[in-house]
PDB file of N, CA and C in Angstrom:
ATOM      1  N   UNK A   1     -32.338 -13.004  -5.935  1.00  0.00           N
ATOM      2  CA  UNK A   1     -31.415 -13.477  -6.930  1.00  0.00           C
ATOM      3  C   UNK A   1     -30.543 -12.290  -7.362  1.00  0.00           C
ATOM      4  N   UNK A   2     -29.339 -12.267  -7.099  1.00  0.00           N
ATOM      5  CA  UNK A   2     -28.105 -11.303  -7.729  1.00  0.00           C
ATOM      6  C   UNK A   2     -28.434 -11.294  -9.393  1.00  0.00           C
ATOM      7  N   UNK A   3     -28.467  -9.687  -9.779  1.00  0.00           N
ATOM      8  CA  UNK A   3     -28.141  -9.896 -11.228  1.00  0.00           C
ATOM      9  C   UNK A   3     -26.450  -9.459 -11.285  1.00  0.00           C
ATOM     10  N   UNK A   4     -26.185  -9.848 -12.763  1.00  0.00           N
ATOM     11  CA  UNK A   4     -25.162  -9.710 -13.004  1.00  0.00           C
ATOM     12  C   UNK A   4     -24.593  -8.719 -13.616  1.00  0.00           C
ATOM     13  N   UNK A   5     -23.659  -8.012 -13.262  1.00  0.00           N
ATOM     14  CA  UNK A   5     -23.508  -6.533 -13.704  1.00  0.00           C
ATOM     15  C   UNK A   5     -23.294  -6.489 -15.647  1.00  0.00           C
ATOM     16  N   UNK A   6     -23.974  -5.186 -16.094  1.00  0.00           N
ATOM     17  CA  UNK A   6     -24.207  -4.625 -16.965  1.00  0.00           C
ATOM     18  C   UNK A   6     -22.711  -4.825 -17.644  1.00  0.00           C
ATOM     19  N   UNK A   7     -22.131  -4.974 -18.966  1.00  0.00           N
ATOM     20  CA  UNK A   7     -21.126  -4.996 -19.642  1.00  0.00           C
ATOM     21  C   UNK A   7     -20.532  -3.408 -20.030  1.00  0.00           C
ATOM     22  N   UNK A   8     -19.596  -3.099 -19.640  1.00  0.00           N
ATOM     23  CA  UNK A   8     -19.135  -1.587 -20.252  1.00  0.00           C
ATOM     24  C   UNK A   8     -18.714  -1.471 -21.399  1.00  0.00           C
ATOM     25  N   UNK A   9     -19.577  -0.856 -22.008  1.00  0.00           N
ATOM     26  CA  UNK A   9     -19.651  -0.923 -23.921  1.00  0.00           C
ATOM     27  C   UNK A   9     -19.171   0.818 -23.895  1.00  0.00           C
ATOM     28  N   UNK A  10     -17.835   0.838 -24.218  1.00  0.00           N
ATOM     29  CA  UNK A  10     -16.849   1.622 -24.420  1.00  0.00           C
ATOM     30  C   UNK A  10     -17.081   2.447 -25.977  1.00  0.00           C
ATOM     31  N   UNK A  11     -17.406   3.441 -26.201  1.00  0.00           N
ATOM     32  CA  UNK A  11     -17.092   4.018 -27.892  1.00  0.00           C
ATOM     33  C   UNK A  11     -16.397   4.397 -28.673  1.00  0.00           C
ATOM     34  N   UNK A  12     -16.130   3.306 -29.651  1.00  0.00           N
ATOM     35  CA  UNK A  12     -14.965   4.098 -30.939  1.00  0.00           C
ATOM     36  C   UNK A  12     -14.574   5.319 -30.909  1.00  0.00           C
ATOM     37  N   UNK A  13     -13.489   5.698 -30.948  1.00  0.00           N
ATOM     38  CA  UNK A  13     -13.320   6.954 -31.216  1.00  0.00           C
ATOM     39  C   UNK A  13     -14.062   7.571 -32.776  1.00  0.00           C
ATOM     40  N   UNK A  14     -14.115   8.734 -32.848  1.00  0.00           N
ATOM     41  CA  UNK A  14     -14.881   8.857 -34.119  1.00  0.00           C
ATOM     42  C   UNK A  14     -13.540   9.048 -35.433  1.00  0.00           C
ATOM     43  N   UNK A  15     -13.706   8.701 -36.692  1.00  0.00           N
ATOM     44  CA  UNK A  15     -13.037   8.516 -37.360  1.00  0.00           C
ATOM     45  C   UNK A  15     -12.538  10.258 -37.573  1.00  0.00           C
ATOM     46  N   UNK A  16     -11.224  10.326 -38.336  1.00  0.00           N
ATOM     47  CA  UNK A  16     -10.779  11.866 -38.363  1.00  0.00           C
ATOM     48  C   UNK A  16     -11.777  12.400 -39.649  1.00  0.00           C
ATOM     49  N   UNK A  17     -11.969  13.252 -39.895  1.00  0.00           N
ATOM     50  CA  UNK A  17     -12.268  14.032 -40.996  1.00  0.00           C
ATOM     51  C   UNK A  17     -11.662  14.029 -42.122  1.00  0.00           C
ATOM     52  N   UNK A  18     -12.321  14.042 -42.888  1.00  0.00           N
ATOM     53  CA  UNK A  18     -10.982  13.987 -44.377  1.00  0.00           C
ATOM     54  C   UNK A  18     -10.640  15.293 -44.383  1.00  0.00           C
ATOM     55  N   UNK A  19      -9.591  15.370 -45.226  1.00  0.00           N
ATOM     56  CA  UNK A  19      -9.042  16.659 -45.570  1.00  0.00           C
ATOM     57  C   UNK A  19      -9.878  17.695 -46.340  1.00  0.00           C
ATOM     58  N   UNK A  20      -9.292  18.855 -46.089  1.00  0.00           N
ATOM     59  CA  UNK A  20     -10.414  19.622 -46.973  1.00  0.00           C
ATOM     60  C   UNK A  20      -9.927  19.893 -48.416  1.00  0.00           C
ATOM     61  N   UNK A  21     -10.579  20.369 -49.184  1.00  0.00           N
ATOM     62  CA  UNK A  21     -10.321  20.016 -50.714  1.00  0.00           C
ATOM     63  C   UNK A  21     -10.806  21.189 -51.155  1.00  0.00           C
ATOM     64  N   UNK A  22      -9.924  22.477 -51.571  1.00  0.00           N
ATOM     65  CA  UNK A  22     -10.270  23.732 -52.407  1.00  0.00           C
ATOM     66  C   UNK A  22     -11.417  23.687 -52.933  1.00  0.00           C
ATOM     67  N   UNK A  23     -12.010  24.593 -52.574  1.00  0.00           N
ATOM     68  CA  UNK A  23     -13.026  24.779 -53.883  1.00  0.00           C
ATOM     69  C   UNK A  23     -12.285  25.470 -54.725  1.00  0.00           C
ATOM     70  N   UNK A  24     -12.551  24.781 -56.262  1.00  0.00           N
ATOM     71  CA  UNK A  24     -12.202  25.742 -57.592  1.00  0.00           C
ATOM     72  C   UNK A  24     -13.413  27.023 -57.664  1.00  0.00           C
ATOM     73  N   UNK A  25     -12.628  28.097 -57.939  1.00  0.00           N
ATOM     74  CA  UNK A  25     -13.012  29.011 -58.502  1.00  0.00           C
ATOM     75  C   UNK A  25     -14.023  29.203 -60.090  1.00  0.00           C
ATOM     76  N   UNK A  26     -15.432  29.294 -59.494  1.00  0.00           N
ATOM     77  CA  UNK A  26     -16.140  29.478 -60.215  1.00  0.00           C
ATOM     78  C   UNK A  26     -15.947  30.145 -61.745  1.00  0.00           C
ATOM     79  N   UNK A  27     -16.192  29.333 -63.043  1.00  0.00           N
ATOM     80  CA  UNK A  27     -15.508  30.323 -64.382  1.00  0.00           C
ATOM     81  C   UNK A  27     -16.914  31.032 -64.778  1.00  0.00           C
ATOM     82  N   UNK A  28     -16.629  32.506 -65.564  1.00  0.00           N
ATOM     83  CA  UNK A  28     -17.536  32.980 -65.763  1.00  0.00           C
ATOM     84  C   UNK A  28     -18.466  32.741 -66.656  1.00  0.00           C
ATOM     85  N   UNK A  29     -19.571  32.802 -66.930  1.00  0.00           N
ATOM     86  CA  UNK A  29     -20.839  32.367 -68.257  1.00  0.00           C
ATOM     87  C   UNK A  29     -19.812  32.902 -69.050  1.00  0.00           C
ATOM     88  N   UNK A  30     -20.016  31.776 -70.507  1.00  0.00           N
ATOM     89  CA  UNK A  30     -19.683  32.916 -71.366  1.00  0.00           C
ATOM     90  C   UNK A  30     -20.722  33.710 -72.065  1.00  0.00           C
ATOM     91  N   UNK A  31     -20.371  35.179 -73.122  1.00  0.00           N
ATOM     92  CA  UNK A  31     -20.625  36.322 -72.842  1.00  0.00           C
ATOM     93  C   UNK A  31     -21.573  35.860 -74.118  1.00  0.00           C
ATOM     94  N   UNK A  32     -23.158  36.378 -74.042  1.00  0.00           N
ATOM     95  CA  UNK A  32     -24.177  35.862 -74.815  1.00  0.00           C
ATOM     96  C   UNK A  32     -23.697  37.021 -76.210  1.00  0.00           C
ATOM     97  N   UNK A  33     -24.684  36.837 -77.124  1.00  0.00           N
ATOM     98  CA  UNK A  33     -24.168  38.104 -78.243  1.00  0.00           C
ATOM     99  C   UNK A  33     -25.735  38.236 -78.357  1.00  0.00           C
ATOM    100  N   UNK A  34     -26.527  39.355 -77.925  1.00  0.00           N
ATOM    101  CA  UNK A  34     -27.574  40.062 -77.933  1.00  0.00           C
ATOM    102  C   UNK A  34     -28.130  40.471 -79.655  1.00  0.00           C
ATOM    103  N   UNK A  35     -29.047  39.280 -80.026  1.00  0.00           N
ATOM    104  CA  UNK A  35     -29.367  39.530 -81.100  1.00  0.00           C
ATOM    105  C   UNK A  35     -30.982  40.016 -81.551  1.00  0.00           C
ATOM    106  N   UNK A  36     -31.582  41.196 -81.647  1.00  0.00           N
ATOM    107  CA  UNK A  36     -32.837  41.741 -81.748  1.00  0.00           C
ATOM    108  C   UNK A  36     -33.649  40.629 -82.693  1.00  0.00           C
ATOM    109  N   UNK A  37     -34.867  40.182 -82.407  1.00  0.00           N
ATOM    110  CA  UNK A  37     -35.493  39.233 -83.060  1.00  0.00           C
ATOM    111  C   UNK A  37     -36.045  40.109 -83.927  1.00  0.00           C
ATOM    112  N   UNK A  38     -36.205  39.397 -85.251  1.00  0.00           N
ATOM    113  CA  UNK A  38     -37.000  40.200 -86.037  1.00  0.00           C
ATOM    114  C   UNK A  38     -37.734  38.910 -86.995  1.00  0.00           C
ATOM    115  N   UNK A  39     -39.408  39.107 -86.688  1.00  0.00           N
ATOM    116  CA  UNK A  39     -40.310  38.475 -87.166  1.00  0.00           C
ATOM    117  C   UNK A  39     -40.291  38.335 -88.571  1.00  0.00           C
ATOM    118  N   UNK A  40     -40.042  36.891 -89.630  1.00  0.00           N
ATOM    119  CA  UNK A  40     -40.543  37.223 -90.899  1.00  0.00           C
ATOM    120  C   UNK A  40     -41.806  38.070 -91.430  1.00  0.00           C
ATOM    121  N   UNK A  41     -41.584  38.352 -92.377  1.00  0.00           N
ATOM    122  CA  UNK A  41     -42.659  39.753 -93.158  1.00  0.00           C
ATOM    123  C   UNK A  41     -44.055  39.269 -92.753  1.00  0.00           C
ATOM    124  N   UNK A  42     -44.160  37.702 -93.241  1.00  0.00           N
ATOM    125  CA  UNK A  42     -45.334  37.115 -93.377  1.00  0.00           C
ATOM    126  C   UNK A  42     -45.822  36.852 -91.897  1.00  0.00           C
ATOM    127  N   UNK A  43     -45.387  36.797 -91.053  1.00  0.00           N
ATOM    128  CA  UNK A  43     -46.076  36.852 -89.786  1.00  0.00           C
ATOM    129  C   UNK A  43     -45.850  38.596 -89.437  1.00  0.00           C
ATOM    130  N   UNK A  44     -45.577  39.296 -89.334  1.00  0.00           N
ATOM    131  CA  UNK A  44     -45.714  40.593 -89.141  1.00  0.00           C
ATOM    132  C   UNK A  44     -47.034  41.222 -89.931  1.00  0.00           C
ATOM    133  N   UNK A  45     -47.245  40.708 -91.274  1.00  0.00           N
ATOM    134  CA  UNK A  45     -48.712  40.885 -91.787  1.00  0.00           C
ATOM    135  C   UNK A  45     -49.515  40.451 -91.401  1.00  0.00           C
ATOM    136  N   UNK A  46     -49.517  38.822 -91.029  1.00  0.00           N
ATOM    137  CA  UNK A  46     -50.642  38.040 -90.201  1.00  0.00           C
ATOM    138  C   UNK A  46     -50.667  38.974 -89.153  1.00  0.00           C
ATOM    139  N   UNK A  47     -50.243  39.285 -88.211  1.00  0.00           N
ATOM    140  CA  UNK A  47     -50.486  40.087 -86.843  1.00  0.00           C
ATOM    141  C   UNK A  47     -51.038  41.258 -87.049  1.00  0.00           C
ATOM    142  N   UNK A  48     -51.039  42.125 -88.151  1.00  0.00           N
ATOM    143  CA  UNK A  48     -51.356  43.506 -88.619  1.00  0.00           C
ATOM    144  C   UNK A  48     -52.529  43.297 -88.884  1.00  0.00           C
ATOM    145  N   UNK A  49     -53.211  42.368 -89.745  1.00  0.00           N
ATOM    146  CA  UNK A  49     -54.483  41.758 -89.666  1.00  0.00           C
ATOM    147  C   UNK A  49     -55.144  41.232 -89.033  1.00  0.00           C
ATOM    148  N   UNK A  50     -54.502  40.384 -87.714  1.00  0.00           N
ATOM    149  CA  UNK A  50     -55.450  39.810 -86.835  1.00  0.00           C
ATOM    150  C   UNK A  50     -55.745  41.113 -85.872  1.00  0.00           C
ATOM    151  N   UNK A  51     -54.807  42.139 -85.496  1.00  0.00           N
ATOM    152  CA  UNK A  51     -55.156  42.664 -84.878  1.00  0.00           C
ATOM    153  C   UNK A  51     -56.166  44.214 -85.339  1.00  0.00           C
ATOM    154  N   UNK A  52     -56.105  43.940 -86.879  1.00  0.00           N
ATOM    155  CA  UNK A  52     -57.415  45.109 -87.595  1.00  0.00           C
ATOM    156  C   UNK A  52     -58.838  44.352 -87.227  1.00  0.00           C
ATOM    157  N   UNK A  53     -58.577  42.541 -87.642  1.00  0.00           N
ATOM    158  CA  UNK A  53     -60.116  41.933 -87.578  1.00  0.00           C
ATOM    159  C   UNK A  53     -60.589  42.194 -86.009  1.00  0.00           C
ATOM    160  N   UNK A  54     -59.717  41.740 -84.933  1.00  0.00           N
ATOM    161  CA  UNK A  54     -59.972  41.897 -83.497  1.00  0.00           C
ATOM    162  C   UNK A  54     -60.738  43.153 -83.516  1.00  0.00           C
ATOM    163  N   UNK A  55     -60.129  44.498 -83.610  1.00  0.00           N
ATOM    164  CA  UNK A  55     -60.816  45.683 -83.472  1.00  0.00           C
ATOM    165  C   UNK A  55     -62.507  45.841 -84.083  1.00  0.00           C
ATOM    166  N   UNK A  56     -62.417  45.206 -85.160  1.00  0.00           N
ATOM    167  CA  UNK A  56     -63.845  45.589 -85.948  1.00  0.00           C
ATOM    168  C   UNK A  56     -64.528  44.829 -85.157  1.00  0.00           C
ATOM    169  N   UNK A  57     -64.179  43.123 -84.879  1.00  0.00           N
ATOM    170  CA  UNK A  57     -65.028  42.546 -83.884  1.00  0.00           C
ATOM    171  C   UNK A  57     -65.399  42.975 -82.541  1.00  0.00           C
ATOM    172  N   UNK A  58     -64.472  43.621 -82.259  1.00  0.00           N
ATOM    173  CA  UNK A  58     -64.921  44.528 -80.695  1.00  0.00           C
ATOM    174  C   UNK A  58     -65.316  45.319 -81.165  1.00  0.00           C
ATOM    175  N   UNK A  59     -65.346  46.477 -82.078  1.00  0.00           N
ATOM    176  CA  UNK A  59     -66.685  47.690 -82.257  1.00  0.00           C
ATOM    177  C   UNK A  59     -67.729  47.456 -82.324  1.00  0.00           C
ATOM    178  N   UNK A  60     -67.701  45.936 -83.300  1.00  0.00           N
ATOM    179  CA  UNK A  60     -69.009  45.100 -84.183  1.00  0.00           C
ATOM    180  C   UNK A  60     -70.088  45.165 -82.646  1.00  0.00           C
ATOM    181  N   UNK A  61     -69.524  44.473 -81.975  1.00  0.00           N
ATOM    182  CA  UNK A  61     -69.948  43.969 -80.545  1.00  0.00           C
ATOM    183  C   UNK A  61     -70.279  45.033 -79.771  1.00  0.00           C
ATOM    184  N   UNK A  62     -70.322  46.215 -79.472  1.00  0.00           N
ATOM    185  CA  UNK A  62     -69.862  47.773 -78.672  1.00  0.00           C
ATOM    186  C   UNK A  62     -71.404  47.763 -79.380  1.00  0.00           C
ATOM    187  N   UNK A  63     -71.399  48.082 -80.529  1.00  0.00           N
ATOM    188  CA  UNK A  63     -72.190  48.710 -81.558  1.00  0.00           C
ATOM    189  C   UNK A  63     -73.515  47.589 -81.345  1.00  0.00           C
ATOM    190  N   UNK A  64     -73.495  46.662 -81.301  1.00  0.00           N
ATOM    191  CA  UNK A  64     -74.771  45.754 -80.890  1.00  0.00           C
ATOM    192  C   UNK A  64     -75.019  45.693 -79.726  1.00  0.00           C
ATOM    193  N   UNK A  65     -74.073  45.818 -78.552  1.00  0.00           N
ATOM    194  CA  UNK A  65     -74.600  46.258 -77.302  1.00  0.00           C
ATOM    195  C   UNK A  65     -75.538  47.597 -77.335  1.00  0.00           C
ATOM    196  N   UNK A  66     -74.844  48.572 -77.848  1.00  0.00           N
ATOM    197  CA  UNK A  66     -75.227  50.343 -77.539  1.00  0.00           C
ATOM    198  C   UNK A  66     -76.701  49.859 -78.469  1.00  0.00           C
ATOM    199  N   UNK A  67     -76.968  49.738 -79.208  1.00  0.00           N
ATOM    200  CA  UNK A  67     -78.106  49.553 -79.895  1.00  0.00           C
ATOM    201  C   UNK A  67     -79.007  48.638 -79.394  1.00  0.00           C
ATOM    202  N   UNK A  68     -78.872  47.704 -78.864  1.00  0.00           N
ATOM    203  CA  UNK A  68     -79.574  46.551 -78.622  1.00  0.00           C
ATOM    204  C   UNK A  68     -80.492  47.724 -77.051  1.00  0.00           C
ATOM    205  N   UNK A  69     -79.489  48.064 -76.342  1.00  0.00           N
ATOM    206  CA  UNK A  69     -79.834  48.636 -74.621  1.00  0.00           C
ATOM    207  C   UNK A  69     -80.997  50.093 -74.754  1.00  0.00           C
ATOM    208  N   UNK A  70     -80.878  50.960 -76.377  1.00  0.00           N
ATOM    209  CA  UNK A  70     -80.945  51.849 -76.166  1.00  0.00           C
ATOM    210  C   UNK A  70     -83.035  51.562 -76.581  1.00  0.00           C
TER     211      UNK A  70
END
């Protein structure tokens, strides 16, 4: 039995490219104003104290180790 020849399926040309389109020129950050933080009084005391109690609790602790071993 003859087959019948295959159909020639021809391809679109491909569509053109669009045009190209500038990139704009990147604008610069604007310019921050560098301001030094400064902690209210009352947390600057809280911290002066947590970090006196911290210390005594780590000697407290040093001091019951060294004694406890010796």
């Amino acid at each position: 039995m003859p087959t019948a020849p295959l159909p020639v399926v021809r391809q679109a040309e491909p569509p053109a490219p669009p045009p190209a389109v500038p990139v704009p020129a990147p604008t610069p950050p604007p310019a921050r104003r560098r301001r030094r933080f400064r902690a209210p009084r009352a947390l600057r005391e809280d911290a002066f104290w947590m970090g006196a109690l911290t210390a005594m609790c780590i000697g407290g602790l040093l001091m019951a180790i060294i004694a406890t071993t010796a």
